[in-house]
N, C-alpha and C. Protein backbone atom coordinates (compact mmCIF):
# COMPACT_ATOMS: atom_id res chain seq x y z
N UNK A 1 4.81 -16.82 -15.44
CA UNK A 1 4.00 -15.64 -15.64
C UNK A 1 2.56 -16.00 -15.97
N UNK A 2 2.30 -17.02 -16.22
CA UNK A 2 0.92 -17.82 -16.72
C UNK A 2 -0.01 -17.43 -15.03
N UNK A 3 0.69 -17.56 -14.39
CA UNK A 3 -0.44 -17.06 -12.98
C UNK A 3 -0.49 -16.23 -13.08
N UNK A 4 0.20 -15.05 -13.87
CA UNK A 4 -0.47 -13.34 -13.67
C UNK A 4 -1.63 -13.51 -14.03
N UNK A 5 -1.24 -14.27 -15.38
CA UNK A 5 -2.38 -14.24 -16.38
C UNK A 5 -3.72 -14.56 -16.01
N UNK A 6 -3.74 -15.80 -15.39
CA UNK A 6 -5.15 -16.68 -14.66
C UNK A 6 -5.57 -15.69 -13.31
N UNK A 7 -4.67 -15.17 -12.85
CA UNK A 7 -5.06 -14.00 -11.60
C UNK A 7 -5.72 -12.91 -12.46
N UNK A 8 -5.20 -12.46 -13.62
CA UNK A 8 -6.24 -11.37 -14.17
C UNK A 8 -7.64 -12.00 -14.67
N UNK A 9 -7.61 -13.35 -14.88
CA UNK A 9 -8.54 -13.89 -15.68
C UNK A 9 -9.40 -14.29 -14.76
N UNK A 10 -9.05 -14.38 -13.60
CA UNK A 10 -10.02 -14.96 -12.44
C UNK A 10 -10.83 -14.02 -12.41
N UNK A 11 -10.58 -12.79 -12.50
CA UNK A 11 -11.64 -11.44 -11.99
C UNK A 11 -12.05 -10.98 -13.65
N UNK A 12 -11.59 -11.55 -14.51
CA UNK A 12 -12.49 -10.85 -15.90
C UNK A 12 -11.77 -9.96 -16.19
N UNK A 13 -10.69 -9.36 -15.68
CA UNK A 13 -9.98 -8.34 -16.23
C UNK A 13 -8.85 -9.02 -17.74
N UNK A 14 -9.52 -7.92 -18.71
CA UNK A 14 -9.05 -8.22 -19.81
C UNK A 14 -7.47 -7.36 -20.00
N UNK A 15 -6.70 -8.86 -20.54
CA UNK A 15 -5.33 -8.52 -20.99
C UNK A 15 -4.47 -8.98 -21.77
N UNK A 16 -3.41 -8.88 -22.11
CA UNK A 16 -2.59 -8.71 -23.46
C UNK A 16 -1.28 -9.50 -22.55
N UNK A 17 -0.71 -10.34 -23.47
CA UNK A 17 0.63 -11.35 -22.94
C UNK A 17 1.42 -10.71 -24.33
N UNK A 18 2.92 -10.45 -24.20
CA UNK A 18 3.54 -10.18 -24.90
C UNK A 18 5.13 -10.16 -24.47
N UNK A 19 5.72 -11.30 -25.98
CA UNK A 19 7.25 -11.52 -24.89
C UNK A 19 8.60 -10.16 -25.45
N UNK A 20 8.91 -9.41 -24.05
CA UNK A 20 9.82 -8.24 -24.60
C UNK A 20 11.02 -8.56 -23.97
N UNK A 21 12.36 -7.96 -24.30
CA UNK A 21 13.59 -8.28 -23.58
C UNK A 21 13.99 -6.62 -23.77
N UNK A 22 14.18 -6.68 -22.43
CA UNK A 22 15.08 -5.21 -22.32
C UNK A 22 16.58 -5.21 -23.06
N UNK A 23 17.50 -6.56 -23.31
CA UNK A 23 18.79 -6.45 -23.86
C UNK A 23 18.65 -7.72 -25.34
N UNK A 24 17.62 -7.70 -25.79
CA UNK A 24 17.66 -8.02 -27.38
C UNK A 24 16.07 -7.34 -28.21
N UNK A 25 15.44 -6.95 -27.42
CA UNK A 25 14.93 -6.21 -27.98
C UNK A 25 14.21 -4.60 -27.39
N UNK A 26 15.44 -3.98 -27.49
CA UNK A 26 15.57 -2.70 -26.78
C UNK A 26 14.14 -1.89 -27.30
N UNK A 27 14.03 -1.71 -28.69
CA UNK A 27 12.96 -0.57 -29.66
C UNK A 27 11.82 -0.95 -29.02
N UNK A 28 11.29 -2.39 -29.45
CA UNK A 28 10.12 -2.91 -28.87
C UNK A 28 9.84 -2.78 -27.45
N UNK A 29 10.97 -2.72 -26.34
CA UNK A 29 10.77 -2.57 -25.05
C UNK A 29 9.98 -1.08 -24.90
N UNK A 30 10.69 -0.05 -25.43
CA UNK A 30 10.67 1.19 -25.48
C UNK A 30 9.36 1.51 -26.31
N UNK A 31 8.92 1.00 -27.37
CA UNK A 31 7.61 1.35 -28.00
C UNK A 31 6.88 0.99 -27.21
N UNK A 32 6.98 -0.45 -26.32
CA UNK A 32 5.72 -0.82 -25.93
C UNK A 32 5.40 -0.01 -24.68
N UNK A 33 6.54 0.66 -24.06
CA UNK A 33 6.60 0.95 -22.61
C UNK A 33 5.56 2.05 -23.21
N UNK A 34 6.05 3.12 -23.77
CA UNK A 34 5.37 4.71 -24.57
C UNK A 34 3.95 4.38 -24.92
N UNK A 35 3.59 3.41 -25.85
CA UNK A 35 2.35 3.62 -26.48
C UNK A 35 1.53 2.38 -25.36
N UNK A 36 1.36 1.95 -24.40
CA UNK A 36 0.65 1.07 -23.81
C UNK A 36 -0.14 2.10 -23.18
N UNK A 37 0.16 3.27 -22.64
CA UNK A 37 -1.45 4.11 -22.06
C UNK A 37 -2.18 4.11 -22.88
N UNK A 38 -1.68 4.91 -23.63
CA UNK A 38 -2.88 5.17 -25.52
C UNK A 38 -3.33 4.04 -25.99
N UNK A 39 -3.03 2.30 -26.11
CA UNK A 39 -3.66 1.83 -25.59
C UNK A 39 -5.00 1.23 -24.84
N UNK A 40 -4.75 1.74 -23.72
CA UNK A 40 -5.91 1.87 -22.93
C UNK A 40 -5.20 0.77 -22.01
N UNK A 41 -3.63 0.39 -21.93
CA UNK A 41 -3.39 -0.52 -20.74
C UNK A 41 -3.06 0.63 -19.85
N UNK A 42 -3.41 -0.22 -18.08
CA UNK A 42 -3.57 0.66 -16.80
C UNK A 42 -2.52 0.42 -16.10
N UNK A 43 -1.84 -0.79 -16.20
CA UNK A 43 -0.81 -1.51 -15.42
C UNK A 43 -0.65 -2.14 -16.20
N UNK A 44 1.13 -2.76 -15.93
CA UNK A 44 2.33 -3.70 -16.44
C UNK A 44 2.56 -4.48 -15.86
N UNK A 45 2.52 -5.74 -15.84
CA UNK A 45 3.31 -6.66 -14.57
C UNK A 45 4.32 -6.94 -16.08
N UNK A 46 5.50 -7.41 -15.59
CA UNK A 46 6.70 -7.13 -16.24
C UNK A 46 7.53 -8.32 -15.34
N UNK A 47 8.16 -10.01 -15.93
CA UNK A 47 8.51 -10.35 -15.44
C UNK A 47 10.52 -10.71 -15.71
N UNK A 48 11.09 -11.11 -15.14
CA UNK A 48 12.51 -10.78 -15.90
C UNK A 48 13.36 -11.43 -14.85
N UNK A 49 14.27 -12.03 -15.64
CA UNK A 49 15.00 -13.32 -14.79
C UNK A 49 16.27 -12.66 -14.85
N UNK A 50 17.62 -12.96 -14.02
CA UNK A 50 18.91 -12.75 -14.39
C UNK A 50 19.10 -10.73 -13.79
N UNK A 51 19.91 -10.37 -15.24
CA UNK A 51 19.70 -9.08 -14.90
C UNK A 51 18.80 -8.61 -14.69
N UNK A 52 17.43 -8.54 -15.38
CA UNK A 52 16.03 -8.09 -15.24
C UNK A 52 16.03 -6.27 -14.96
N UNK A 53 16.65 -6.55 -16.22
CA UNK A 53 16.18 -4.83 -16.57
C UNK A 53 14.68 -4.34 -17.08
N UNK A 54 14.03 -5.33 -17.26
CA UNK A 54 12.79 -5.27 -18.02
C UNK A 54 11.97 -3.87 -17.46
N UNK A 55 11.73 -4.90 -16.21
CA UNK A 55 10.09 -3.55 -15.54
C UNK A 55 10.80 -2.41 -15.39
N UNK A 56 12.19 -1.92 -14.77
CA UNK A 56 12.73 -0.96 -14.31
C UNK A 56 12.95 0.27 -16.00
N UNK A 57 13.14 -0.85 -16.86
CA UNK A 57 13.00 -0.16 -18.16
C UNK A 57 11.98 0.62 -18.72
N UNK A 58 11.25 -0.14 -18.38
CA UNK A 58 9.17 -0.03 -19.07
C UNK A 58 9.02 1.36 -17.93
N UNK A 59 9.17 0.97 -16.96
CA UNK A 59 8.87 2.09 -16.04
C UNK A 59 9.71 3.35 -16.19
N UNK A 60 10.76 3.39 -17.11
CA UNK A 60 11.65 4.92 -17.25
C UNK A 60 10.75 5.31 -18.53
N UNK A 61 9.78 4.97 -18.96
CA UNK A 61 9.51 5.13 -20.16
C UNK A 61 8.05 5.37 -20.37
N UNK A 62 7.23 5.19 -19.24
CA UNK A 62 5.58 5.18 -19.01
C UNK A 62 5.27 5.08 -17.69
N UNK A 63 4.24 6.69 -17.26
CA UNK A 63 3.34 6.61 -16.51
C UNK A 63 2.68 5.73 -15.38
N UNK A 64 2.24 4.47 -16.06
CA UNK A 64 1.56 3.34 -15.41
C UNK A 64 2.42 2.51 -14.25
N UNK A 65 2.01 2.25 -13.71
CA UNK A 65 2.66 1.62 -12.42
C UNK A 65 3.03 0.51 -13.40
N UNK A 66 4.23 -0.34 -12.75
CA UNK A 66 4.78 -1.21 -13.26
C UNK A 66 5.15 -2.47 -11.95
N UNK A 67 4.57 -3.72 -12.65
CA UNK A 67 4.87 -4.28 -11.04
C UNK A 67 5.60 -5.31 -11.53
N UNK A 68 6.82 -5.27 -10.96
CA UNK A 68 8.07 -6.24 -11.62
C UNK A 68 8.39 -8.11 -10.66
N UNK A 69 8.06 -8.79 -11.45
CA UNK A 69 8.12 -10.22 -11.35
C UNK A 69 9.68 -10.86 -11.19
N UNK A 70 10.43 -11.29 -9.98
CA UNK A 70 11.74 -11.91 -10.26
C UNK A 70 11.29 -13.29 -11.08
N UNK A 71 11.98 -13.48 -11.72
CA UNK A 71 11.47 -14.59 -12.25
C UNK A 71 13.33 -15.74 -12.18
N UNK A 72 13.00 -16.92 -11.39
CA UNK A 72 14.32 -17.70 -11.15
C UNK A 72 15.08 -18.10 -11.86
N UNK A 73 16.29 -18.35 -12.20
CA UNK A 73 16.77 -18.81 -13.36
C UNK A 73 18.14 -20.38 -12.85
N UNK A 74 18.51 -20.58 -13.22
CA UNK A 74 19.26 -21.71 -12.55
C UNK A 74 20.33 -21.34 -11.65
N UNK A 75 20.73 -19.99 -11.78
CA UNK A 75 21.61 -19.57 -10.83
C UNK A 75 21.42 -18.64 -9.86
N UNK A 76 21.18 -18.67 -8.52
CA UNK A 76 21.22 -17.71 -7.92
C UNK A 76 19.76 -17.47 -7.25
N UNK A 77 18.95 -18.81 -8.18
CA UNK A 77 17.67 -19.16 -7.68
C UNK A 77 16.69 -17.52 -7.70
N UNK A 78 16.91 -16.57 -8.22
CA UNK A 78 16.28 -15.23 -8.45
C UNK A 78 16.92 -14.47 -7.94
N UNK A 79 17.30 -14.54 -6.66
CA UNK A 79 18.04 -13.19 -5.77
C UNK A 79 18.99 -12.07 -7.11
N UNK A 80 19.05 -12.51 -8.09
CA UNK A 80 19.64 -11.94 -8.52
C UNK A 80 18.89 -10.49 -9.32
N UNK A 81 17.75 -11.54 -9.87
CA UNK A 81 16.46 -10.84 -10.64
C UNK A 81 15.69 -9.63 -9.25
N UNK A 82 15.39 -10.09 -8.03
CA UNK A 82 14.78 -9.61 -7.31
C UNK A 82 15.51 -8.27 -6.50
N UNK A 83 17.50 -8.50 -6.72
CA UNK A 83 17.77 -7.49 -6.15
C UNK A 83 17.81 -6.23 -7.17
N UNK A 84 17.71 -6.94 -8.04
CA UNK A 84 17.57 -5.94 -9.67
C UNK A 84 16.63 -5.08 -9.71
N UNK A 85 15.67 -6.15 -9.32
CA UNK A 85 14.28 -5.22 -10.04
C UNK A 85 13.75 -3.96 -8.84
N UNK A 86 14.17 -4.45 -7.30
CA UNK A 86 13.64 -4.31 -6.48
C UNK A 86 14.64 -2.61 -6.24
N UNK A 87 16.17 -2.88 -6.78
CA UNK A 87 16.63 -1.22 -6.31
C UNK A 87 16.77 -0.48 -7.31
N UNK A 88 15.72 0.40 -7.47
CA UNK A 88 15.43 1.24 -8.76
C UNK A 88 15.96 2.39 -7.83
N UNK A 89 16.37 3.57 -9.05
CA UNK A 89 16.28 4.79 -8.68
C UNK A 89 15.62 5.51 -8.93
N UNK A 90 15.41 6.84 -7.43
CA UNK A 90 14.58 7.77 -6.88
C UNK A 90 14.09 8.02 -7.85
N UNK A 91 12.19 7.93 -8.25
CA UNK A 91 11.84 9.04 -9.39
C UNK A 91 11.39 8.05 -10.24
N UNK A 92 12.20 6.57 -10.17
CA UNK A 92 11.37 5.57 -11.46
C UNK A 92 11.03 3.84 -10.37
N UNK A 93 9.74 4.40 -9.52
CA UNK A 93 9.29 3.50 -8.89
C UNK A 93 8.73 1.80 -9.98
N UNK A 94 8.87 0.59 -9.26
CA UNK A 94 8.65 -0.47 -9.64
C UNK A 94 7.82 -1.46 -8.59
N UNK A 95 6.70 -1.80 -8.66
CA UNK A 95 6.33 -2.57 -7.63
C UNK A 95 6.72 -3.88 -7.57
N UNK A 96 7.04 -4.70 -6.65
CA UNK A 96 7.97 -5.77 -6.76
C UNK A 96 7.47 -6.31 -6.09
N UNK A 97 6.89 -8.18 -6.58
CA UNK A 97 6.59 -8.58 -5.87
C UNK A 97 7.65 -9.76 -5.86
N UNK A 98 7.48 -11.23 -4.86
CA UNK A 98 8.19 -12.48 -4.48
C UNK A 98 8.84 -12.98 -5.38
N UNK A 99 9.81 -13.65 -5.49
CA UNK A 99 10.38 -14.34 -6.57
C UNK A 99 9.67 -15.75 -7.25
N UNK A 100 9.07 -15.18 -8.39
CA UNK A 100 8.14 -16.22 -9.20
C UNK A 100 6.70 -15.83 -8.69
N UNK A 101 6.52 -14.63 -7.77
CA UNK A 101 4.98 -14.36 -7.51
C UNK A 101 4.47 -13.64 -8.20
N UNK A 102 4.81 -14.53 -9.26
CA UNK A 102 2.88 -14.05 -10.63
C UNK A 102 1.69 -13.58 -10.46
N UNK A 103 1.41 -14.86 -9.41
CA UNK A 103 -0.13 -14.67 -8.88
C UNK A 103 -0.37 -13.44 -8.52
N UNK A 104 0.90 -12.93 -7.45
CA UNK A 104 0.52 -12.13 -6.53
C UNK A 104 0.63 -10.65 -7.29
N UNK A 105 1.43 -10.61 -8.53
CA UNK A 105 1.76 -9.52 -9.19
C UNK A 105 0.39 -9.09 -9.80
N UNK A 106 -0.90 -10.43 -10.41
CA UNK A 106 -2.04 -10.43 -11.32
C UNK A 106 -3.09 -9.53 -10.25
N UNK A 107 -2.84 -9.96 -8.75
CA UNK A 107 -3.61 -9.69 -7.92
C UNK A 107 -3.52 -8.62 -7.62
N UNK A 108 -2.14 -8.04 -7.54
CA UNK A 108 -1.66 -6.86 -6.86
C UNK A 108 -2.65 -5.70 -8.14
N UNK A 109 -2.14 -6.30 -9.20
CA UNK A 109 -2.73 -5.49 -10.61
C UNK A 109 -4.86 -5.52 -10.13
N UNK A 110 -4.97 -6.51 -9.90
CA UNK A 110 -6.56 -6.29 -10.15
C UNK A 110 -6.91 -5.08 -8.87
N UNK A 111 -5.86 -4.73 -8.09
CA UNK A 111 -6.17 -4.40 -6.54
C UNK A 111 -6.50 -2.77 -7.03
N UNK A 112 -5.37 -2.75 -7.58
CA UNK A 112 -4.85 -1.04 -8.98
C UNK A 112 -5.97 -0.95 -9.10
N UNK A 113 -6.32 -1.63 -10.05
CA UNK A 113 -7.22 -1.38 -10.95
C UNK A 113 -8.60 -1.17 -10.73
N UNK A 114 -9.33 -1.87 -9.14
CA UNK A 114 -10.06 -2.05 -8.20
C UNK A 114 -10.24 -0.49 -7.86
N UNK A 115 -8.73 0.30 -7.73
CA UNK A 115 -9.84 1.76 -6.96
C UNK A 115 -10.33 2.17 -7.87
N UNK A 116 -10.38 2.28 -8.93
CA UNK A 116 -11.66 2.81 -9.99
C UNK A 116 -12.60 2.41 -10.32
N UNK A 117 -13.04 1.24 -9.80
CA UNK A 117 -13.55 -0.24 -10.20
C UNK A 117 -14.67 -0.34 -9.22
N UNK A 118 -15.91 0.18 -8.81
CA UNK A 118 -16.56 -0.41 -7.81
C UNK A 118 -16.90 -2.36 -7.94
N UNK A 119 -17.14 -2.44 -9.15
CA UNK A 119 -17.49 -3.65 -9.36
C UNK A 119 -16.64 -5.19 -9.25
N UNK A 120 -15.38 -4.16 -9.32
CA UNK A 120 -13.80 -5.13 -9.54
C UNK A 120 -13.32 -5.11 -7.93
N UNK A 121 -13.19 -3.51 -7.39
CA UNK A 121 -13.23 -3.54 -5.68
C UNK A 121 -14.05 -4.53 -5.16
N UNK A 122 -15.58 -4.91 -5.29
CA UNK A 122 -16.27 -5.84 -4.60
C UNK A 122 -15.88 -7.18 -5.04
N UNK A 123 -15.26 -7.69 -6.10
CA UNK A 123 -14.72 -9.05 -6.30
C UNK A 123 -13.00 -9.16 -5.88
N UNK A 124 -12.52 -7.89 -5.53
CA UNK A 124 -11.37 -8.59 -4.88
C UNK A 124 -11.91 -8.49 -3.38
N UNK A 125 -12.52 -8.05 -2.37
CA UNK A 125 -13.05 -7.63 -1.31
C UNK A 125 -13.69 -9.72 -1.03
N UNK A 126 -14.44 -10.02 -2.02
CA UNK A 126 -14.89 -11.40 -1.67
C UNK A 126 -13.97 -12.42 -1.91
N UNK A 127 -12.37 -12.09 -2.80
CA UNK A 127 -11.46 -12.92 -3.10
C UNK A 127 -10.76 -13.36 -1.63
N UNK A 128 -10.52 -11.97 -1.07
CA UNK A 128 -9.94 -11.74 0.47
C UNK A 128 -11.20 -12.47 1.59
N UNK A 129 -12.24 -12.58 1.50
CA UNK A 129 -13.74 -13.13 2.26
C UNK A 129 -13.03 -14.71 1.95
N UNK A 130 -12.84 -15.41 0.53
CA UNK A 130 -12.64 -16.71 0.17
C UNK A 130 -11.46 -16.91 1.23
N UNK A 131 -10.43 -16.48 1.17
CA UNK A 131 -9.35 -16.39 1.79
C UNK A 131 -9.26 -16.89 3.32
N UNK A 132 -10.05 -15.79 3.80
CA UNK A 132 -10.56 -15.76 5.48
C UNK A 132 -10.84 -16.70 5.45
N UNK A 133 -11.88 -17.61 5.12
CA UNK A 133 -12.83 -18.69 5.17
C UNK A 133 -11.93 -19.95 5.00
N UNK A 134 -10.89 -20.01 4.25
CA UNK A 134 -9.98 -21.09 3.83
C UNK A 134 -8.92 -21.39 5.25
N UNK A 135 -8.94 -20.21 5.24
CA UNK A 135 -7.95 -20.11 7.01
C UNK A 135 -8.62 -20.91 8.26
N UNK A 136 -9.57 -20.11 8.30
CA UNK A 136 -10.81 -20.73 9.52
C UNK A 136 -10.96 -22.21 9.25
N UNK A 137 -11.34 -22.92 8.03
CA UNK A 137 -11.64 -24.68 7.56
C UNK A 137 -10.22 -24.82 8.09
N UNK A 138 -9.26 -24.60 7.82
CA UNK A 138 -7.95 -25.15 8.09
C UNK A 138 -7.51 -24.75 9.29
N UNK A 139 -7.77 -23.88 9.99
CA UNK A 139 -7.89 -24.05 11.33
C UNK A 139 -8.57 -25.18 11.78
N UNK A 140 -9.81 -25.59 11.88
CA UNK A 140 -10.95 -26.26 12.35
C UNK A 140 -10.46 -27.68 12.28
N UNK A 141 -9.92 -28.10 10.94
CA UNK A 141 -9.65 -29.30 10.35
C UNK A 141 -8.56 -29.40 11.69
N UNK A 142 -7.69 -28.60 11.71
CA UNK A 142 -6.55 -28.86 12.39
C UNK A 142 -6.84 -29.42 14.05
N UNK A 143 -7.77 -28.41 14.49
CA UNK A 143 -8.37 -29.03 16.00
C UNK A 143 -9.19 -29.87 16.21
N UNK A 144 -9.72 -30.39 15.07
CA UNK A 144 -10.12 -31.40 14.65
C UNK A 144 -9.62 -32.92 15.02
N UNK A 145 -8.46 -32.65 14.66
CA UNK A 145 -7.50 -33.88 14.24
C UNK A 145 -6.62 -33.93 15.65
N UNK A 146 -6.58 -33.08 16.55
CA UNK A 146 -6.16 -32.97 17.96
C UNK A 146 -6.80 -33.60 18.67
């Protein structure tokens, strides 16, 4: 989950790490899910290995989009976490990203957070520009070497 973190931190978006368990610490799941708008948090990335009731929890309980992380565990290599998190029911949506894709959960979050954001929209807009550009060198390199 440390790449959500550095994905929010890459763009300056300020945030809060905090460890919750949907099945040992139920109250705290549930307070934090309720009082995180008031707050002033906009989004959850929410990561959860095994059963991974976590995000699907946070999300019966608050507003804010919730984007749920499989996170792998020694058995089952995540599929287990990812089929969890990924079949919610009608009415309590979860955004779900790859199994162990942190990064992509931090990113997905700055993307949120971006349509309100002119300033945050134009730094993920040049993150995606870095991107392009990394493709093209590695193209080049490649015909290069042909």
């Amino acid at each position: 989950m440390s790449d959500a973190s550095q994905a929010l931190s890459d763009f300056g978006i300020p945030h809060e790490v905090e460890v919750v368990s949907a099945h040992r610490t139920p109250e705290k799941l549930m307070a934090y899910g309720r009082e995180a708008r008031g707050r002033g948090i906009r989004v959850i990335i929410a990561g959860a290995g095994g059963a991974a009731h976590l995000p699907g929890m946070l999300a019966s309980v608050t507003a804010l989009p919730v984007i749920g992380v499989p996170v792998p565990l020694a058995y089952l290599d995540g599929m287990d976490s990812l089929l969890s998190i990924v079949q919610m029911p009608a009415g309590i949506p979860v955004a779900t990203v790859s199994i162990g894709g942190a990064r992509n959960a931090g990113l997905l979050a700055a993307r949120i957070l971006a349509t309100s954001d002119a300033g945050l929209a134009d730094q993920v807009e040049a993150y995606a520009d870095e991107l392009e550009a990394q493709v093209e060198q590695k193209n080049q390199r490649l015909k290069d070497s042909l």
